[in-house]
C-alpha atoms as a PDB file:
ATOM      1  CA  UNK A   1     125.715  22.945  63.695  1.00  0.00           C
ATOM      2  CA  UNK A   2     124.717  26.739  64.163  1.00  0.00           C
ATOM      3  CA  UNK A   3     125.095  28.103  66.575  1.00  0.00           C
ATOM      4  CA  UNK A   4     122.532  31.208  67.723  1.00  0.00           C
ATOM      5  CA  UNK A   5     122.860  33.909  69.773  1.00  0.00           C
ATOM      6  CA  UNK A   6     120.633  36.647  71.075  1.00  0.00           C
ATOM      7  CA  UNK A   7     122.133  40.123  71.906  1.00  0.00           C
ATOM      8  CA  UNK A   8     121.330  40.872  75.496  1.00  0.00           C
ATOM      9  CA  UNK A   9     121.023  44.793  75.279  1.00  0.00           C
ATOM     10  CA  UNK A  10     120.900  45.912  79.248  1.00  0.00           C
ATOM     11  CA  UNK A  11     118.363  48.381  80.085  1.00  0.00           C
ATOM     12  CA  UNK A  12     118.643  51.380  82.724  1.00  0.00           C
ATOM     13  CA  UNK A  13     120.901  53.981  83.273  1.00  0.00           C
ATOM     14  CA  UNK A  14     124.475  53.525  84.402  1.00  0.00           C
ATOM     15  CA  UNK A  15     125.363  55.864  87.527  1.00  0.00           C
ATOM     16  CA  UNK A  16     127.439  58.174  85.505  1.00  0.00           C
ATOM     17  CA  UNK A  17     124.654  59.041  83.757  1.00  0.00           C
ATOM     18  CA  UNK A  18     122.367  59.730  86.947  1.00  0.00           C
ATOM     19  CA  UNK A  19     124.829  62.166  88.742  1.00  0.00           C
ATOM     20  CA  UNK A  20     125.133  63.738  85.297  1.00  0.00           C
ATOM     21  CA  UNK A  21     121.268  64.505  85.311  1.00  0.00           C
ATOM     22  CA  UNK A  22     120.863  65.221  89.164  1.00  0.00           C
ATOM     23  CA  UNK A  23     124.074  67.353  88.650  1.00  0.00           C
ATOM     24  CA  UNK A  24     122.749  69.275  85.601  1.00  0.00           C
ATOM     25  CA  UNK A  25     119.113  69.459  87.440  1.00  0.00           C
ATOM     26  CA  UNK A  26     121.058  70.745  90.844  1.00  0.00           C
ATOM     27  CA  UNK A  27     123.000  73.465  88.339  1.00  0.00           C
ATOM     28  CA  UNK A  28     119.584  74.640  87.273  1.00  0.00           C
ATOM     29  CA  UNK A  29     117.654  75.311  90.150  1.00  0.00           C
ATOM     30  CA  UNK A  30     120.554  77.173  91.610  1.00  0.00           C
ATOM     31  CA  UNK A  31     119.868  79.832  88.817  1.00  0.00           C
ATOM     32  CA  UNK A  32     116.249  79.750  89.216  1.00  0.00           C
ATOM     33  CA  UNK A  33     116.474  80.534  93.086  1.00  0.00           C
ATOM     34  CA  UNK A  34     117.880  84.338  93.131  1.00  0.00           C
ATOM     35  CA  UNK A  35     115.812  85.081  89.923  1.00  0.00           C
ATOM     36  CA  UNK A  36     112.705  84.234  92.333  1.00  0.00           C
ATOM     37  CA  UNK A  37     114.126  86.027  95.362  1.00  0.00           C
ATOM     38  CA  UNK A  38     114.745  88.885  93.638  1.00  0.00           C
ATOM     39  CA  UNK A  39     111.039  89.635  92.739  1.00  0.00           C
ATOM     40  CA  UNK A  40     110.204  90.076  96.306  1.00  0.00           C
ATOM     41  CA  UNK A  41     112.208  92.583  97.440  1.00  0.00           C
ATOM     42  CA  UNK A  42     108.909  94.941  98.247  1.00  0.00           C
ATOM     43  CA  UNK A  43     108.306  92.053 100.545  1.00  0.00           C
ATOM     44  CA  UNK A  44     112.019  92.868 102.065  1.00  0.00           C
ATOM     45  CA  UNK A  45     111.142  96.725 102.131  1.00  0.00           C
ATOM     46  CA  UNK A  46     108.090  96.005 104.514  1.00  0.00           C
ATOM     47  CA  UNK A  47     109.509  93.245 106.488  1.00  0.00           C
ATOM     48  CA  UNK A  48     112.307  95.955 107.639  1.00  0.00           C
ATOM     49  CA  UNK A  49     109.661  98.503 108.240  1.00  0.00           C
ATOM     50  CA  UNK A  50     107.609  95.990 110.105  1.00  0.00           C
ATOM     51  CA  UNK A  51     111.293  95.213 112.278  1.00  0.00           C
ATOM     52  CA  UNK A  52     111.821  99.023 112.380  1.00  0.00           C
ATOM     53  CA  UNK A  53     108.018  99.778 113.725  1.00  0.00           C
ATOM     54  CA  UNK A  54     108.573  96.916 116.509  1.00  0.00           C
ATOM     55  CA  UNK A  55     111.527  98.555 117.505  1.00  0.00           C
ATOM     56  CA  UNK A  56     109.779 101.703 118.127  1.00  0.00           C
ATOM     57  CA  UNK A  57     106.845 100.497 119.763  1.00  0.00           C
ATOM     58  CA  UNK A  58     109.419  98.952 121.809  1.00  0.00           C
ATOM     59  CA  UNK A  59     111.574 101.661 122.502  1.00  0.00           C
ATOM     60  CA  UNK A  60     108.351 103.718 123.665  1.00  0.00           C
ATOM     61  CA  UNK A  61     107.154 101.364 126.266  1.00  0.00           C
ATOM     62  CA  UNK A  62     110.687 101.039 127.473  1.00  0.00           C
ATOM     63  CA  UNK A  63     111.357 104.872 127.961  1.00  0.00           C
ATOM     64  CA  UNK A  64     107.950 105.909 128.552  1.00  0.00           C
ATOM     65  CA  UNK A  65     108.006 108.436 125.321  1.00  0.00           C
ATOM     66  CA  UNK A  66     106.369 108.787 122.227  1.00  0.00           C
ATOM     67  CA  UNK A  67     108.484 107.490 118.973  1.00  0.00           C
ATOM     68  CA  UNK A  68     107.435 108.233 115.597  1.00  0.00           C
ATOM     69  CA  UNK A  69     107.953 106.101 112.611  1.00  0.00           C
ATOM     70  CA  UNK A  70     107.971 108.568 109.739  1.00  0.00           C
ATOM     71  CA  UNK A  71     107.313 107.433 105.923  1.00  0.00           C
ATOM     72  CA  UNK A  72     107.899 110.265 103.318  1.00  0.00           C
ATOM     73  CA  UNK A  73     106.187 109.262 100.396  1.00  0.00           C
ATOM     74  CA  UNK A  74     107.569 111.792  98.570  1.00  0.00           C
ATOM     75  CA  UNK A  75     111.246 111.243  98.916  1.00  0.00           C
ATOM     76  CA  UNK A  76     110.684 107.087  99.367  1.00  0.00           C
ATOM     77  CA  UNK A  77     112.385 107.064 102.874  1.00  0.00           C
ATOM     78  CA  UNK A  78     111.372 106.174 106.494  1.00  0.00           C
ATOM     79  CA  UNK A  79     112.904 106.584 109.653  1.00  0.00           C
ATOM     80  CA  UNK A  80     111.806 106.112 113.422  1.00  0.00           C
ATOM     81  CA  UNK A  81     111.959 109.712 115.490  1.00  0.00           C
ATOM     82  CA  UNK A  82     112.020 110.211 119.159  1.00  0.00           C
ATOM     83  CA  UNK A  83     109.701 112.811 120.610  1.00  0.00           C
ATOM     84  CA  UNK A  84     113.061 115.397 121.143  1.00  0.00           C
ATOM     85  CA  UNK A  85     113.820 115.226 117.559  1.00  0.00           C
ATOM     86  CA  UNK A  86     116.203 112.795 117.194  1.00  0.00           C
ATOM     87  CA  UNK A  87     116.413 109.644 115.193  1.00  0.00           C
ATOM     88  CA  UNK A  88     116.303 106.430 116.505  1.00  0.00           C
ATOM     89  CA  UNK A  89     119.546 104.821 113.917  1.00  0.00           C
ATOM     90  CA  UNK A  90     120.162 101.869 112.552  1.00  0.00           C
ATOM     91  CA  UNK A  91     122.970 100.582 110.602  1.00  0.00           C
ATOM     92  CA  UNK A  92     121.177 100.987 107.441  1.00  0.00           C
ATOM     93  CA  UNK A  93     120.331 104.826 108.503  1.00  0.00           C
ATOM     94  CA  UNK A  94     122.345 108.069 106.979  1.00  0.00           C
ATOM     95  CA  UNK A  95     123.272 110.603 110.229  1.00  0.00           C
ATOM     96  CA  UNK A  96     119.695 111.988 110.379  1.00  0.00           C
ATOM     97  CA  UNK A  97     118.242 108.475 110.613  1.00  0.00           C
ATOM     98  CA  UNK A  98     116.712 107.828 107.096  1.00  0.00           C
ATOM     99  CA  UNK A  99     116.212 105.182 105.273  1.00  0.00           C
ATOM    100  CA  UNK A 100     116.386 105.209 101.391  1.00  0.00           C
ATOM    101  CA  UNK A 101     114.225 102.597  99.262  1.00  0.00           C
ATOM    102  CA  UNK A 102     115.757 100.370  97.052  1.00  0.00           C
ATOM    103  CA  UNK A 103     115.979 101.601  92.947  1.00  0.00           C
ATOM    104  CA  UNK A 104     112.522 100.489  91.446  1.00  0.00           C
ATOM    105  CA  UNK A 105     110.248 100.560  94.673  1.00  0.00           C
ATOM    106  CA  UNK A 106     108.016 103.561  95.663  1.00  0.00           C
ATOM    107  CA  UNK A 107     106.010 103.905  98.495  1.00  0.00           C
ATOM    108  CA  UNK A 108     102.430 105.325  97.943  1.00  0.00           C
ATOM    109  CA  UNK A 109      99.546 106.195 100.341  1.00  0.00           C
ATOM    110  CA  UNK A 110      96.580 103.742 101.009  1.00  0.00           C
ATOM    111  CA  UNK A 111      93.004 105.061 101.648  1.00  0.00           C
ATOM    112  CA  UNK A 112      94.360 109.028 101.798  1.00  0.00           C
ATOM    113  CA  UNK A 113      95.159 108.168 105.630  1.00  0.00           C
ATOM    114  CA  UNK A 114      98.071 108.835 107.786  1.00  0.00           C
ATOM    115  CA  UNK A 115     101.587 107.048 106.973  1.00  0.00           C
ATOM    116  CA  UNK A 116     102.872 107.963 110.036  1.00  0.00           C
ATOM    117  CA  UNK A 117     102.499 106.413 113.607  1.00  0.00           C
ATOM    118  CA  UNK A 118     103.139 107.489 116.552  1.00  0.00           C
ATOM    119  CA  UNK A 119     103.531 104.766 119.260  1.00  0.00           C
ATOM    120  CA  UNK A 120     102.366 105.856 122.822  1.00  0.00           C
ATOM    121  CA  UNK A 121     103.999 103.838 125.958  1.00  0.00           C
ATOM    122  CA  UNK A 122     101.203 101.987 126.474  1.00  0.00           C
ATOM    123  CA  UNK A 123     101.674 100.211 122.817  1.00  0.00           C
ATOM    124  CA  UNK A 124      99.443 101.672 121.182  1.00  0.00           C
ATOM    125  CA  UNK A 125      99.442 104.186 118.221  1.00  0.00           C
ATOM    126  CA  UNK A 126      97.681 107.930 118.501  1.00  0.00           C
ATOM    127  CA  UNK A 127      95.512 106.789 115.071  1.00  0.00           C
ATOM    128  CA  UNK A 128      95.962 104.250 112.174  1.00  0.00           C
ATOM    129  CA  UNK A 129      98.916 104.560 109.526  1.00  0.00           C
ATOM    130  CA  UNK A 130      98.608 102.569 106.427  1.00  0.00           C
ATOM    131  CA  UNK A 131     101.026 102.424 103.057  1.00  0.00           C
ATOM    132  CA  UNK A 132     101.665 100.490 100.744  1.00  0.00           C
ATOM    133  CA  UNK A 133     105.249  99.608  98.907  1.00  0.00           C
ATOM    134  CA  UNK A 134     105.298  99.076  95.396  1.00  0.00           C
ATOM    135  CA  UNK A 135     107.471  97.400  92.873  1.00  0.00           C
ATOM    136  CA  UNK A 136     105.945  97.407  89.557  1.00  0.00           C
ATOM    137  CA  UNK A 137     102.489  94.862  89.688  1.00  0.00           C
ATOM    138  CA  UNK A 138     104.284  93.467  93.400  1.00  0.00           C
ATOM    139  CA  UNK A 139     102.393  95.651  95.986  1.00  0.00           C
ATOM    140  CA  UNK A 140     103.040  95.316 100.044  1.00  0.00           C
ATOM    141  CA  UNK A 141     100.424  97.072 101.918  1.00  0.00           C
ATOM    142  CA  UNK A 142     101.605  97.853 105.910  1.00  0.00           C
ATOM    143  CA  UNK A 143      99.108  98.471 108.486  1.00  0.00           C
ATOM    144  CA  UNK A 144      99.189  99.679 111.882  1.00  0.00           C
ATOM    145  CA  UNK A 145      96.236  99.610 114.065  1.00  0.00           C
ATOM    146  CA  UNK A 146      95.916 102.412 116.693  1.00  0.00           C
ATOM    147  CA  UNK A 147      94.217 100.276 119.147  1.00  0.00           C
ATOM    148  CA  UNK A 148      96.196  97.236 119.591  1.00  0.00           C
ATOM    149  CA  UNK A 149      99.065  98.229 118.214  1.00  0.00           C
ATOM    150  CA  UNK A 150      99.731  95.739 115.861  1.00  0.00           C
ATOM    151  CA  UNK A 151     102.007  96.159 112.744  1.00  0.00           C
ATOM    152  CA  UNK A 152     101.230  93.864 109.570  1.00  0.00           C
ATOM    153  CA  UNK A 153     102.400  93.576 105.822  1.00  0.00           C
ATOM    154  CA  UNK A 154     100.206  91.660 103.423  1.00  0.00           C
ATOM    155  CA  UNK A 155     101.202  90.952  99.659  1.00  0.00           C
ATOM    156  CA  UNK A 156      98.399  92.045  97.567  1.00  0.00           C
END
């Protein structure tokens, strides 16, 4: 008598084999992430304005003087000025209060407006300041309405 027998082949994946992929997968996206960050740093440039302009609209209601935040297109810098002169600093600031762009983003003017603004105590700005920040087709555009006051950055 013969006797037959069938080859049970099991089917699946073993767990070796599944942290393996998840492993390789987890390996992956790790290198992905700071390649994506690093396309926004325009967006980085205007959040820090956007901090930098709260702080001075701050600063003015709190002391009751005018504070300036100052973009120079030409030289890709901002800083915020007091009304004597000096800078308001920052850690990020050289000693007359500057701030220097990052290598590959410019800043450009938006609508042949003012850049600067000038916060008054009550919150306010003396007139609208627009920009823009640019890093090759990434664009920022900051805004800052005289009226209310408020301070935005929107990707365009």
């Amino acid at each position: 008598m013969a006797v037959c027998r069938t080859l049970k082949s099991d089917s699946g994946f073993s767990l070796t084999e599944l942290v393996m992929v998840i492993a390789i997968g987890i390996i992956l996206f790790s290198l992905a992430v700071p390649a994506l960050q690093n396309d926004d740093r325009a967006g980085n440039v205007a959040r820090s304005i956007v901090s930098d302009a709260s702080r001075a609209r701050s600063y003015s209601k709190r002391t009751w003087e005018n504070v300036t935040l100052q973009i120079d297109v030409a030289n890709n810098r901002w800083r915020s000025q007091l009304q004597n002169g000096t800078a308001l600093q920052t850690y990020k600031s050289d000693v007359d209060g500057w701030i220097e762009l990052p290598n590959g983003i410019s800043f450009a003017n938006i609508g042949g407006g003012n850049t600067d603004a000038v916060f008054l105590p009550t919150g306010r700005t003396s007139a609208d300041a627009a920009f823009a920040i640019v890093q090759g087709d990434n664009q920022w555009h900051v805004e800052i309405k005289s009226l209310s006051g408020l301070i935005s950055a929107t990707p365009q």
